[in-house]
N, C-alpha and C. Protein backbone atom coordinates (compact mmCIF):
# COMPACT_ATOMS: atom_id res chain seq x y z
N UNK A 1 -18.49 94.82 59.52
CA UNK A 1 -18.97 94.22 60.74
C UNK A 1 -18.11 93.00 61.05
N UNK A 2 -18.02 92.83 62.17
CA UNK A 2 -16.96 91.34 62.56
C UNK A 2 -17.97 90.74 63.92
N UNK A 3 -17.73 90.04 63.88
CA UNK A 3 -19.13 88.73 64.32
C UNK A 3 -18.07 87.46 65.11
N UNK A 4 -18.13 87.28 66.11
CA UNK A 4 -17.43 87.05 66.79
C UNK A 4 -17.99 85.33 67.15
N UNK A 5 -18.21 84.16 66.29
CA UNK A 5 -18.33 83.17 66.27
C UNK A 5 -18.22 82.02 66.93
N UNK A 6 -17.50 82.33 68.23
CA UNK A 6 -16.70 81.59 68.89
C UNK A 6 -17.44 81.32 70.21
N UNK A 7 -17.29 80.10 71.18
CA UNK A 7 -18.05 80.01 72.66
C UNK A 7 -17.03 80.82 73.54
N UNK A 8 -16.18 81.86 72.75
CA UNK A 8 -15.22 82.65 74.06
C UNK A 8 -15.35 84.07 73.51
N UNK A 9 -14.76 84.96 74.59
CA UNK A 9 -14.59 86.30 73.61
C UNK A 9 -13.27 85.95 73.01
N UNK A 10 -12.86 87.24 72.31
CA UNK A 10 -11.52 87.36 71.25
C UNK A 10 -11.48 88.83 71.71
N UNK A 11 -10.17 89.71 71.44
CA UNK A 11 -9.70 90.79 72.26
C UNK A 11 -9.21 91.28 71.73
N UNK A 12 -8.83 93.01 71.82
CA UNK A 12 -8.34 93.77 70.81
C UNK A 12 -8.87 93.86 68.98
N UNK A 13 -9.62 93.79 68.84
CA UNK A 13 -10.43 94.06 67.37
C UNK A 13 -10.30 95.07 67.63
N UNK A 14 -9.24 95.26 65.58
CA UNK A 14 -9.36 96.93 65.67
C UNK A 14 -9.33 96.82 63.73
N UNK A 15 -9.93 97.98 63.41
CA UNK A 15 -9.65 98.38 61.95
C UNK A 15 -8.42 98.88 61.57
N UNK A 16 -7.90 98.14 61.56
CA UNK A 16 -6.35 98.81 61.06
C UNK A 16 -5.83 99.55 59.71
N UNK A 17 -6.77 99.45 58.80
CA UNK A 17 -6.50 99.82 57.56
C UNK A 17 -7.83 99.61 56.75
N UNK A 18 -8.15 100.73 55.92
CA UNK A 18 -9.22 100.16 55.15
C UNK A 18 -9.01 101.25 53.85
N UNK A 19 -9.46 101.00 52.82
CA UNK A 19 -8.98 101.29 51.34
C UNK A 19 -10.52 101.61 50.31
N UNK A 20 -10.92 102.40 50.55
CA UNK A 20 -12.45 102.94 49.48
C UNK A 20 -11.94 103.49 48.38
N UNK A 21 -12.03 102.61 47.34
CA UNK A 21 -12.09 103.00 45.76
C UNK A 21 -13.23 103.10 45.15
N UNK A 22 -13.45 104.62 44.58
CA UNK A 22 -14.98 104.85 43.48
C UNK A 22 -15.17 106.38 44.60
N UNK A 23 -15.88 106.90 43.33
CA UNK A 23 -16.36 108.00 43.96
C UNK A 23 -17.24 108.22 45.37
N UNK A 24 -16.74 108.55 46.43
CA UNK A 24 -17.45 108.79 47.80
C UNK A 24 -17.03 109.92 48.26
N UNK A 25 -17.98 110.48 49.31
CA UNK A 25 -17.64 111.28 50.40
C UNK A 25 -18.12 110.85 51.52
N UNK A 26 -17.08 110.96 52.21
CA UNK A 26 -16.92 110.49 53.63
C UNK A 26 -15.59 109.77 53.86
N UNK A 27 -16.01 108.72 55.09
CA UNK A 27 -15.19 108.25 55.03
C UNK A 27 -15.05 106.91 56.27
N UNK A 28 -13.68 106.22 56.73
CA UNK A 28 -13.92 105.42 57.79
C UNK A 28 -12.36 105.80 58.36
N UNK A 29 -12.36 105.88 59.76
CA UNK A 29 -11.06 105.91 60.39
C UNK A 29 -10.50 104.91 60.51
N UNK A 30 -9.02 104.83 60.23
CA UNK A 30 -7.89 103.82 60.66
C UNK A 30 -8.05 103.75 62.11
N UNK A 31 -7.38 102.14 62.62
CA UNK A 31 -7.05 102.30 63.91
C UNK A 31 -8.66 102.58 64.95
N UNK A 32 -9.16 102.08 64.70
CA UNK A 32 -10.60 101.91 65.80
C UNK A 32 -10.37 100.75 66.38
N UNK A 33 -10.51 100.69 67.62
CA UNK A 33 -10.45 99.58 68.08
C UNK A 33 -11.73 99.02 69.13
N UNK A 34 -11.62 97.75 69.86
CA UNK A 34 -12.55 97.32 70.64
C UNK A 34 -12.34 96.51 71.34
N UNK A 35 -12.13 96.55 72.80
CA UNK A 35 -11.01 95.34 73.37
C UNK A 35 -11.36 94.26 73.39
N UNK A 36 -12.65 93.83 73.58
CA UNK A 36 -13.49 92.29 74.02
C UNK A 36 -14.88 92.50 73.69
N UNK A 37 -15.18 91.34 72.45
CA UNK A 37 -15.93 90.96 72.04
C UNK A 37 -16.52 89.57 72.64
N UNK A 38 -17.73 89.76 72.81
CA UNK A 38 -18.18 88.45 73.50
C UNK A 38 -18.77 87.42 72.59
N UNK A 39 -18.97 86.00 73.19
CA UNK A 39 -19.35 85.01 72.00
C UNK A 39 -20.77 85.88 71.44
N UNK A 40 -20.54 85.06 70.24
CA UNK A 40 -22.02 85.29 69.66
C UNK A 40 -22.41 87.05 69.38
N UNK A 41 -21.46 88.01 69.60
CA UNK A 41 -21.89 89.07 69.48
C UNK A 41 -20.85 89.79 68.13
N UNK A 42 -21.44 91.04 67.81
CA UNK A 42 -20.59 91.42 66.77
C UNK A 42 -20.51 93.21 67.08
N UNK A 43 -20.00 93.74 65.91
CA UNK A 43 -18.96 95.28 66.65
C UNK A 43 -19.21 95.02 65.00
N UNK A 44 -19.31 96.95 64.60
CA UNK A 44 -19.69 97.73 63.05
C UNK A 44 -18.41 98.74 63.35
N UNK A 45 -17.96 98.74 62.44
CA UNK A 45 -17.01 100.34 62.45
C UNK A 45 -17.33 100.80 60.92
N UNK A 46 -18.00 101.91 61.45
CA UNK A 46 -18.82 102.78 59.91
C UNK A 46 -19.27 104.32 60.61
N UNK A 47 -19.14 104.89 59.46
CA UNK A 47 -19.71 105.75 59.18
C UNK A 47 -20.38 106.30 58.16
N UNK A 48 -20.97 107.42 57.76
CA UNK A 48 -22.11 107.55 57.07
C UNK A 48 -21.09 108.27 55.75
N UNK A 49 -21.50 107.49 54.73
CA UNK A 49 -20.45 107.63 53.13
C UNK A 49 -21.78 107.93 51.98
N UNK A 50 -21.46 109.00 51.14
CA UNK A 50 -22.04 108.82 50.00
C UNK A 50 -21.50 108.78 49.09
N UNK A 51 -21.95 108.13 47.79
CA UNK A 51 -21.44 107.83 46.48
C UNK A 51 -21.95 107.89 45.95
N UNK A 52 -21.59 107.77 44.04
CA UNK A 52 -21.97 107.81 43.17
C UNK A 52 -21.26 106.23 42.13
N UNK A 53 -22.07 105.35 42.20
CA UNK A 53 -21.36 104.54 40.92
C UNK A 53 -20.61 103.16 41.66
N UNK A 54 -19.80 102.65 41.19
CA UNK A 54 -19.36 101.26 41.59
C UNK A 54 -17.99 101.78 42.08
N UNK A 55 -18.08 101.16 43.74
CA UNK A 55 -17.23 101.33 44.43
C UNK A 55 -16.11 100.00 45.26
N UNK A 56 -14.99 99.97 45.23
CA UNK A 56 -14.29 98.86 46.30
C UNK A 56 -13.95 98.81 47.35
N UNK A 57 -14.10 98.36 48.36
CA UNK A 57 -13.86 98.73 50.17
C UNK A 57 -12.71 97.52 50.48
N UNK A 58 -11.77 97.36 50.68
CA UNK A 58 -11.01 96.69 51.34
C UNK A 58 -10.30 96.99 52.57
N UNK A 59 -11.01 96.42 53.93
CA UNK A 59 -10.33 96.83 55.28
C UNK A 59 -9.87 95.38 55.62
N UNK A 60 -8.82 95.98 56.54
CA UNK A 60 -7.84 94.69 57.21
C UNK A 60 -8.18 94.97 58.67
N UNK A 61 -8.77 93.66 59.39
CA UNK A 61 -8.95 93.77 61.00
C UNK A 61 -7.76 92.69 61.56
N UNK A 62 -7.69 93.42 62.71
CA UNK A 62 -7.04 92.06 63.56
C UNK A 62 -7.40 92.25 64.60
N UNK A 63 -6.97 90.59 65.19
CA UNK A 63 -7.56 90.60 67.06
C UNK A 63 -6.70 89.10 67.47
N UNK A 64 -7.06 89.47 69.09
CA UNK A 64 -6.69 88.36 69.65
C UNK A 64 -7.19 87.22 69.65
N UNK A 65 -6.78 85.80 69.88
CA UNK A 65 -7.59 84.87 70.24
C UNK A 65 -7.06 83.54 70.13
N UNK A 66 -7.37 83.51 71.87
CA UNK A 66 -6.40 82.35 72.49
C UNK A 66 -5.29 82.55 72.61
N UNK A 67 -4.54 83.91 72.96
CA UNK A 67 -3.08 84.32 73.10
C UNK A 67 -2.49 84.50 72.15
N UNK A 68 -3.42 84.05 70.46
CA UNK A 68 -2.50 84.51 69.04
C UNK A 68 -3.07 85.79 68.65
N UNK A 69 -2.40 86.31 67.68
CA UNK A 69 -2.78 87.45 67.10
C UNK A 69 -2.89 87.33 65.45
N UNK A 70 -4.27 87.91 65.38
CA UNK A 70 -4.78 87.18 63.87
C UNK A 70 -4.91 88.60 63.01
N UNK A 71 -4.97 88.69 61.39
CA UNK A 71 -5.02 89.41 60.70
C UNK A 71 -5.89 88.95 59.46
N UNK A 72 -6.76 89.43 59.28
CA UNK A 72 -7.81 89.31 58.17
C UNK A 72 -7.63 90.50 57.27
N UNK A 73 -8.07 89.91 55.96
CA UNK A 73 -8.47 91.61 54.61
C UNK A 73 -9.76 90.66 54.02
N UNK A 74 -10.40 91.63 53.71
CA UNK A 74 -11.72 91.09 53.16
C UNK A 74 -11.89 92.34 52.08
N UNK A 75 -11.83 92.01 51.14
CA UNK A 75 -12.96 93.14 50.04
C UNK A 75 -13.91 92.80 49.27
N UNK A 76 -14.68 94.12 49.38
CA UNK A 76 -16.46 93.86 49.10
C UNK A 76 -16.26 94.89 48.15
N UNK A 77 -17.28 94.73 46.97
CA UNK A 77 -17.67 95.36 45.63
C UNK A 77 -19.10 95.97 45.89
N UNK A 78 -19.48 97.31 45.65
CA UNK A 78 -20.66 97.36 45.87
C UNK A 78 -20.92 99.22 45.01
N UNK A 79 -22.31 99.15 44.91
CA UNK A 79 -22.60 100.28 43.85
C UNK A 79 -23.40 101.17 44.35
N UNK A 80 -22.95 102.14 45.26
CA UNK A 80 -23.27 103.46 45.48
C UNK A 80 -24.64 104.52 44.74
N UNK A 81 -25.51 104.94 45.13
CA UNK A 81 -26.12 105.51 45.15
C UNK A 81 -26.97 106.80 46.17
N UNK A 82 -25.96 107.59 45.97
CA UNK A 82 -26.07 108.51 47.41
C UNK A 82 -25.72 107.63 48.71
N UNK A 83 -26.29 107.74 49.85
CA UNK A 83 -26.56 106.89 50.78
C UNK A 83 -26.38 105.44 50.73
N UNK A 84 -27.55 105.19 49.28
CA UNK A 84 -27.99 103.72 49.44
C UNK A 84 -27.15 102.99 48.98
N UNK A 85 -26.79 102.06 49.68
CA UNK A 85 -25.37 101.23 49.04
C UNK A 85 -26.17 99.58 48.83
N UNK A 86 -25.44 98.90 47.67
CA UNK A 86 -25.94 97.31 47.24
C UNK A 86 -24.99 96.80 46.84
N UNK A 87 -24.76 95.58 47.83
CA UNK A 87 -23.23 95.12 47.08
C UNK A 87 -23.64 94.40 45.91
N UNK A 88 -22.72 94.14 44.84
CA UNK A 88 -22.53 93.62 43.68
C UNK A 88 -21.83 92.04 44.16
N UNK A 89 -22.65 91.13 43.10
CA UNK A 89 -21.95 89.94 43.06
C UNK A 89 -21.81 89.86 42.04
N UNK A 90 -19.74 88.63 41.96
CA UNK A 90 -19.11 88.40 41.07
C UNK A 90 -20.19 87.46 39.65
């Protein structure tokens, strides 16, 4: 999820890459995008994954804002159980 914090929108949010380690099926597409996000609002790119066991998700977003172009990676740890997913803390 990306959450858009700001008193302006930000433009072009897209998933550019994302990396699922641990047993799953399913999956998430590269390259989703979303042109304008408004303040205070947020945008999910998911789909429905099942697993088994302790899994790693690392996706990279980028977007506009204020005429720059920004690039984030974030990875989350979390332990699979069919459907039900719980992230793990360090």
């Amino acid at each position: 999820m990306v959450t858009n914090n700001n008193n302006y929108s930000i433009y072009n949010i897209s998933l550019d890459n994302i990396v699922i380690s641990g047993f799953v099926i399913g999956g998430l597409e590269n390259n989703v995008a979303v042109s304008e996000l408004a303040p205070g609002t947020s945008v999910s790119f998911g789909s429905l994954i099942f697993g088994i066991g302790s899994v790693t998700v690392t996706a990279q977003i980028s977007y506009d804002d204020q005429g720059k172009h920004f690039t984030r990676e974030i990875t989350g740890n979390f332990f699979f159980l069919g459907p039900l997913v719980f992230p793990m803390f360090p």
